[in-house]
PDB file of N, CA and C in Angstrom:
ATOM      1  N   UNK A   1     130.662  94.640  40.325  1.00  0.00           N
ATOM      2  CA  UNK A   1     132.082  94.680  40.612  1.00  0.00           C
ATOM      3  C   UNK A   1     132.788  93.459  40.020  1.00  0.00           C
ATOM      4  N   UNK A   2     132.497  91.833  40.224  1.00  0.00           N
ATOM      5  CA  UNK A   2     132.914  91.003  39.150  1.00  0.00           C
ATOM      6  C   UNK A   2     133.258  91.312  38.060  1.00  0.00           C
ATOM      7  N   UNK A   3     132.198  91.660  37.297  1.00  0.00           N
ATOM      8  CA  UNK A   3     132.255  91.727  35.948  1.00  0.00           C
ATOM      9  C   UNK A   3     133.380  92.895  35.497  1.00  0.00           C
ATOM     10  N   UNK A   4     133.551  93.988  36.470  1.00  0.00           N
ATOM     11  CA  UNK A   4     134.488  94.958  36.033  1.00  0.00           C
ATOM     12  C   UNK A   4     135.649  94.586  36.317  1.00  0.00           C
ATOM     13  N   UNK A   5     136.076  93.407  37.781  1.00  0.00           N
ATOM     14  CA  UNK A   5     137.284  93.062  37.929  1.00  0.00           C
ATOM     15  C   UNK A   5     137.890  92.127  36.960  1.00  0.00           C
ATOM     16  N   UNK A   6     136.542  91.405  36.166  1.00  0.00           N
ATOM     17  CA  UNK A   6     137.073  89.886  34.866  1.00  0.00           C
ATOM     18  C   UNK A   6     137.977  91.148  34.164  1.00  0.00           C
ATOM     19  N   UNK A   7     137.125  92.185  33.865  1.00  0.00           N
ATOM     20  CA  UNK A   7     137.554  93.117  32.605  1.00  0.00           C
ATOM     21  C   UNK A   7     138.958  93.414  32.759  1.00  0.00           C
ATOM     22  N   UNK A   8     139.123  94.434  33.985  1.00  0.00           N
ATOM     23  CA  UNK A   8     140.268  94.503  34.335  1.00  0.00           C
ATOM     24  C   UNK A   8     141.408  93.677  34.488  1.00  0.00           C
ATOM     25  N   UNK A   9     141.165  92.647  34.442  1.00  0.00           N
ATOM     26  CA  UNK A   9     141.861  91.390  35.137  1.00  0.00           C
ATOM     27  C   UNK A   9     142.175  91.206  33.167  1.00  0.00           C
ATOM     28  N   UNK A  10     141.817  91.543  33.097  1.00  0.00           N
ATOM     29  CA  UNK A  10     141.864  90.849  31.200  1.00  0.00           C
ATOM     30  C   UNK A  10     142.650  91.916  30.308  1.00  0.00           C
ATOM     31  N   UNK A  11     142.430  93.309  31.005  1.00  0.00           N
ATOM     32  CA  UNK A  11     143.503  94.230  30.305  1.00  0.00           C
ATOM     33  C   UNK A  11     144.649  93.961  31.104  1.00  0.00           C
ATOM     34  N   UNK A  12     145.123  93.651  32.559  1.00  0.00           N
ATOM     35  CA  UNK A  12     146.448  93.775  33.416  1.00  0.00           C
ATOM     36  C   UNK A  12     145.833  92.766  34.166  1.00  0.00           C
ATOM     37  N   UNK A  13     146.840  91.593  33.574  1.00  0.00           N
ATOM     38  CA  UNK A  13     146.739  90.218  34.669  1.00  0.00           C
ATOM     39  C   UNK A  13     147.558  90.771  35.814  1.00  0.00           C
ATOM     40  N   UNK A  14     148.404  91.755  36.291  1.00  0.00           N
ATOM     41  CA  UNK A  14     149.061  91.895  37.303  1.00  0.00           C
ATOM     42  C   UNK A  14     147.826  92.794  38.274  1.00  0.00           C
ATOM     43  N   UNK A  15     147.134  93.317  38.183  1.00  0.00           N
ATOM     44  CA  UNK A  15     146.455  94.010  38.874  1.00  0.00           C
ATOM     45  C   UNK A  15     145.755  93.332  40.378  1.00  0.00           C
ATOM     46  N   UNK A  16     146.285  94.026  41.502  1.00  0.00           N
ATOM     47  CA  UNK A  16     145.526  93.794  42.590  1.00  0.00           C
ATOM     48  C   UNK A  16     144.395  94.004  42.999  1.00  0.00           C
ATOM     49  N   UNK A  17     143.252  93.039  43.725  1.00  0.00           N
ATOM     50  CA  UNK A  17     141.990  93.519  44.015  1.00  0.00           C
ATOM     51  C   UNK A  17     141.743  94.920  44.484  1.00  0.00           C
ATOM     52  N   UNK A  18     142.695  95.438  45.572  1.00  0.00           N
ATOM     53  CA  UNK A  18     142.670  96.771  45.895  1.00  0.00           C
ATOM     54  C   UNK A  18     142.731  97.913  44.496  1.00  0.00           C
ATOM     55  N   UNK A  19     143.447  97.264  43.682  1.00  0.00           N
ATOM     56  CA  UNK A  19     143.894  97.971  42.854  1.00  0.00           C
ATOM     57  C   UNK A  19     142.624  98.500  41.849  1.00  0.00           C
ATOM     58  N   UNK A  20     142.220  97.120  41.485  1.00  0.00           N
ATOM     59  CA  UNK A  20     140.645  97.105  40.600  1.00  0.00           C
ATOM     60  C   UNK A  20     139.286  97.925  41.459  1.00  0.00           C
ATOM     61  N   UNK A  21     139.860  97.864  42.652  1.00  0.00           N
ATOM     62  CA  UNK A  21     137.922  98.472  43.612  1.00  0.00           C
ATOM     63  C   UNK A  21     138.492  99.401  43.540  1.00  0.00           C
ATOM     64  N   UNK A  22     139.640 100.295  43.210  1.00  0.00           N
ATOM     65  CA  UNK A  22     140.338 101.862  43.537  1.00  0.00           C
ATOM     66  C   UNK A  22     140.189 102.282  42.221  1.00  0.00           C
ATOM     67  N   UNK A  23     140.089 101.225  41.285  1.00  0.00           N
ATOM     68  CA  UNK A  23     139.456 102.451  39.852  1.00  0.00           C
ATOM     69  C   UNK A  23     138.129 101.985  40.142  1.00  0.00           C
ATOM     70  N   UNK A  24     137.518 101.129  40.121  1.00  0.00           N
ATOM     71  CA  UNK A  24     136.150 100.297  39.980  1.00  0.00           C
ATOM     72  C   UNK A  24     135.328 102.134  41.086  1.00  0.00           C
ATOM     73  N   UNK A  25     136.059 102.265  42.314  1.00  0.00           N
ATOM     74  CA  UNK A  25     135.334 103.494  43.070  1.00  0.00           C
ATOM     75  C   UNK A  25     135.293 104.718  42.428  1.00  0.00           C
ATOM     76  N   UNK A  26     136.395 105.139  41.596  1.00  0.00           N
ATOM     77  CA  UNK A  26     136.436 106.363  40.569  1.00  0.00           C
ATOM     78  C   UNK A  26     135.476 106.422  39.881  1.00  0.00           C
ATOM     79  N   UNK A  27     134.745 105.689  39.093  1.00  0.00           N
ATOM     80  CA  UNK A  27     133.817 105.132  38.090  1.00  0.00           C
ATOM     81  C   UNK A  27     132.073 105.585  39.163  1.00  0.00           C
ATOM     82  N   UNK A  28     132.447 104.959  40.482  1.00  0.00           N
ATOM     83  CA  UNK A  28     131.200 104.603  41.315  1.00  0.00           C
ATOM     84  C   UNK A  28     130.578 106.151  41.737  1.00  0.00           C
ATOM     85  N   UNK A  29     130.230 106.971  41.189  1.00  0.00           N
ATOM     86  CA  UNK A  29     129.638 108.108  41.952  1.00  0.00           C
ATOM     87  C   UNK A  29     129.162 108.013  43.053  1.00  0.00           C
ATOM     88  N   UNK A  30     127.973 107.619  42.818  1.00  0.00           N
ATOM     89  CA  UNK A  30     126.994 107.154  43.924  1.00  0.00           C
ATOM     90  C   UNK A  30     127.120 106.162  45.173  1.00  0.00           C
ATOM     91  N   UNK A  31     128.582 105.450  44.687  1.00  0.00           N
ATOM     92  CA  UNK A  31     128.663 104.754  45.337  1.00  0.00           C
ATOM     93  C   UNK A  31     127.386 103.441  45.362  1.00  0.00           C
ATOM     94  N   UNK A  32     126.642 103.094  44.656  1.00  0.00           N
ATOM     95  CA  UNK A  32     125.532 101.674  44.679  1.00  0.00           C
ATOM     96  C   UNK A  32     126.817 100.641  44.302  1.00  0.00           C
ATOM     97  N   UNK A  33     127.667 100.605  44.147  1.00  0.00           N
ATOM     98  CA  UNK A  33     128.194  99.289  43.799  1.00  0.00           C
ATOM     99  C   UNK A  33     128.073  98.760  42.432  1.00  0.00           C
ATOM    100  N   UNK A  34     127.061  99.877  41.030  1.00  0.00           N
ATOM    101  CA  UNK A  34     127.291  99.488  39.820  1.00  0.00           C
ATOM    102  C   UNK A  34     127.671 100.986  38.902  1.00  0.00           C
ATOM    103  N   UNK A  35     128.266 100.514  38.140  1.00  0.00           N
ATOM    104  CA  UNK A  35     128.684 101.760  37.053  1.00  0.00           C
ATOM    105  C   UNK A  35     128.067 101.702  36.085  1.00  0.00           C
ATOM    106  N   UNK A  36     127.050 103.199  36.530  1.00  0.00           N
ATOM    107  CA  UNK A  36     126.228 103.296  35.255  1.00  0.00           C
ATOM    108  C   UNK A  36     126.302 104.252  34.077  1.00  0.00           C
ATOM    109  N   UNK A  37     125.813 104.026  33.094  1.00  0.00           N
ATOM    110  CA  UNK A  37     126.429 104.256  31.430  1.00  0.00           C
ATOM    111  C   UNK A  37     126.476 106.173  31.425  1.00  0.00           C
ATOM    112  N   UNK A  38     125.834 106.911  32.560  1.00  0.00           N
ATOM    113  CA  UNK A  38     126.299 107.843  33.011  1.00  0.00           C
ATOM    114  C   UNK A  38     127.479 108.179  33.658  1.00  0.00           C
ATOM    115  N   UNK A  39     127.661 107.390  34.858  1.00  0.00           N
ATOM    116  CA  UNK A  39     128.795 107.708  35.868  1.00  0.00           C
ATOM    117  C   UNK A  39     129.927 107.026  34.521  1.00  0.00           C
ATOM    118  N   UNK A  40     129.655 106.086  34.006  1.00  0.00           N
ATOM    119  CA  UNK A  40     130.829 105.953  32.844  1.00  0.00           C
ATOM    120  C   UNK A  40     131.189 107.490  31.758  1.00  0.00           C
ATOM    121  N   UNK A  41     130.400 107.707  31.349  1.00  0.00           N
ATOM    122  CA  UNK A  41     130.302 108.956  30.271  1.00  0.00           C
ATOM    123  C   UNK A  41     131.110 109.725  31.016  1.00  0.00           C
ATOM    124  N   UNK A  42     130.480 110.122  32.075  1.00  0.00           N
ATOM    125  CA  UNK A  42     130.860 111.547  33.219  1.00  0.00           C
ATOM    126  C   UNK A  42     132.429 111.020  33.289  1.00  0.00           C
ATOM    127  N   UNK A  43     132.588 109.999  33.414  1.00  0.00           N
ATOM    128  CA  UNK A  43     134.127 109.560  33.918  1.00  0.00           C
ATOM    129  C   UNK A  43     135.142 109.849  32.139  1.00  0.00           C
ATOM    130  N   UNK A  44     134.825 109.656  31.664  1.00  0.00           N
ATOM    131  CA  UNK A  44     135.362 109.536  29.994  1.00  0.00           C
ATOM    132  C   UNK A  44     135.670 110.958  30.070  1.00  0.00           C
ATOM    133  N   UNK A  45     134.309 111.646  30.097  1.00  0.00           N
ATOM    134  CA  UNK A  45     134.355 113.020  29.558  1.00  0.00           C
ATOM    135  C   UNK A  45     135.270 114.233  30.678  1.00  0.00           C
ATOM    136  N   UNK A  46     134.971 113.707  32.068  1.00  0.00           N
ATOM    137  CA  UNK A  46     136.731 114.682  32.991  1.00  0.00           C
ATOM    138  C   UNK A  46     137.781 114.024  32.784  1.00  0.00           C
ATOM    139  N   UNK A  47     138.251 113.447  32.258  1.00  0.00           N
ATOM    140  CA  UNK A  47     139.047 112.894  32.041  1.00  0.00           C
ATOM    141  C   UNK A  47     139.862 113.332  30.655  1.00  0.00           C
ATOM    142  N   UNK A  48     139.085 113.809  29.745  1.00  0.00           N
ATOM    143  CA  UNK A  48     138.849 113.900  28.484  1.00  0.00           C
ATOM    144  C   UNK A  48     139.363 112.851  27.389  1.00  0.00           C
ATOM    145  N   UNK A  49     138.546 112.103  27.871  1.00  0.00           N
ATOM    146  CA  UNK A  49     138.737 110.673  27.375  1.00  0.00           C
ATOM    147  C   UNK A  49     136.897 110.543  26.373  1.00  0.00           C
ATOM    148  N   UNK A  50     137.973 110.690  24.885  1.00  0.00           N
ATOM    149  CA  UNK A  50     136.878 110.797  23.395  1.00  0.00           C
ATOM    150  C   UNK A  50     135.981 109.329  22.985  1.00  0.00           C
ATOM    151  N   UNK A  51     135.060 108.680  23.058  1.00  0.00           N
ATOM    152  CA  UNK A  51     134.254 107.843  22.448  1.00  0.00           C
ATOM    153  C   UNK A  51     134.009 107.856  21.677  1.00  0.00           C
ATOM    154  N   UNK A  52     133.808 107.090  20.352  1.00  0.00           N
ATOM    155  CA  UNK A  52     133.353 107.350  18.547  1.00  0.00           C
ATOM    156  C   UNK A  52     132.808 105.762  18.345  1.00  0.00           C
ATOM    157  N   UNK A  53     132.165 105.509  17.987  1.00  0.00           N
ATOM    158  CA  UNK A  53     131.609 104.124  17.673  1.00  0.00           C
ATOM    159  C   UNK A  53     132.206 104.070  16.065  1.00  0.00           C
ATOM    160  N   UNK A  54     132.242 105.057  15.537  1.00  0.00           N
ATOM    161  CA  UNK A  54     133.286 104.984  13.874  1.00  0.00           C
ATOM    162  C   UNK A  54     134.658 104.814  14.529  1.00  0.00           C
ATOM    163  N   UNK A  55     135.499 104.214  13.615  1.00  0.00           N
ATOM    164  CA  UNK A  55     136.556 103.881  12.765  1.00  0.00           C
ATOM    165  C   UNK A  55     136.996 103.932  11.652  1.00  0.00           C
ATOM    166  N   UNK A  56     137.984 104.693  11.192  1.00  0.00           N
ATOM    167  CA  UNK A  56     137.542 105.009   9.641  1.00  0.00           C
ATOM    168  C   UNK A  56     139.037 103.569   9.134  1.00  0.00           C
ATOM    169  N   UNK A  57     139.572 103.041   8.029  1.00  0.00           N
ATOM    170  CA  UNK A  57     140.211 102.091   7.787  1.00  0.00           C
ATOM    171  C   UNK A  57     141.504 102.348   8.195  1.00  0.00           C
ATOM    172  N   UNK A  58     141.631 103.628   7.884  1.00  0.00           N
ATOM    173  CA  UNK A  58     143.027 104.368   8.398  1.00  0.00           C
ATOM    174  C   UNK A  58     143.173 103.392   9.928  1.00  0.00           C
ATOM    175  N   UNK A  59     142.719 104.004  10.668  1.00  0.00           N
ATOM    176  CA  UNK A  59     142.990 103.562  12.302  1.00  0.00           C
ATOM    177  C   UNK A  59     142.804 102.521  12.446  1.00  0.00           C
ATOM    178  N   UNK A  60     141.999 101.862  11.785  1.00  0.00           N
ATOM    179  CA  UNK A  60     141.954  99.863  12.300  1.00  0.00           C
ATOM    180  C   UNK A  60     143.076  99.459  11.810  1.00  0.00           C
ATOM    181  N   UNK A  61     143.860  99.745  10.664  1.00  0.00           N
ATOM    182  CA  UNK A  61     145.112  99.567  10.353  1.00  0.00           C
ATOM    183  C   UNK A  61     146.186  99.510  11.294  1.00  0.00           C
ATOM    184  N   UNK A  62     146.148 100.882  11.593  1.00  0.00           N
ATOM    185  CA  UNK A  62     147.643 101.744  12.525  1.00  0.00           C
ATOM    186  C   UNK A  62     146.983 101.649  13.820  1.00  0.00           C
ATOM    187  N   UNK A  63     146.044 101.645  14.268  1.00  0.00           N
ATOM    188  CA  UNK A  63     146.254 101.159  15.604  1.00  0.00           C
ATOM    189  C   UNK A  63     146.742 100.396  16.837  1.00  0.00           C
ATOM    190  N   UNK A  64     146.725 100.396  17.426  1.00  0.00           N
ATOM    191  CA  UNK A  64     147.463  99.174  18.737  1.00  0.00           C
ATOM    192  C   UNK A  64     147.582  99.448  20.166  1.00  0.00           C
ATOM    193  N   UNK A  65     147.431  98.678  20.827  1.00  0.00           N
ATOM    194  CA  UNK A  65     147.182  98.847  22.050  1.00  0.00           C
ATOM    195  C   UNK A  65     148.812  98.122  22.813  1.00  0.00           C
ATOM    196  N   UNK A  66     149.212  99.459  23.720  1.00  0.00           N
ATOM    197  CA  UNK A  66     150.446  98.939  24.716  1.00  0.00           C
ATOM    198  C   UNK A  66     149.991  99.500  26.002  1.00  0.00           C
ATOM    199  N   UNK A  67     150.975  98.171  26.445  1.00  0.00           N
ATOM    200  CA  UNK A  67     150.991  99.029  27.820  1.00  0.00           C
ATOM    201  C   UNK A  67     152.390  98.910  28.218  1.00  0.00           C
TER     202      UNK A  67
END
């Protein structure tokens, strides 16, 4: 849970602890208290949220991140 709240805390410095354990629990299937590279996948994929370890030059270009 640390390590996911640094993360969080690093995309939205405004974020409340409640706020971080209320996605940090979405993530938690099982509830053990760690998110594993399954319960992550499973979470990506209902979500339909796409993973690619490529980048082609196009998108490292034009990309950007807002919030």
């Amino acid at each position: 849970m640390k390590e996911f709240a640094s993360l969080m805390k690093s995309i939205d410095t405004t974020l409340e602890r409640s706020e971080v354990e209320y996605i940090f629990n979405k993530f938690d299937d099982d509830k053990d208290n760690t998110i594993s590279f399954e319960e992550f996948t499973k979470w990506l994929s209902k979500n339909d949220v796409v993973m690619s370890t490529k980048i082609s030059s196009n998108e490292a270009r034009t990309s950007s991140i807002t919030r």
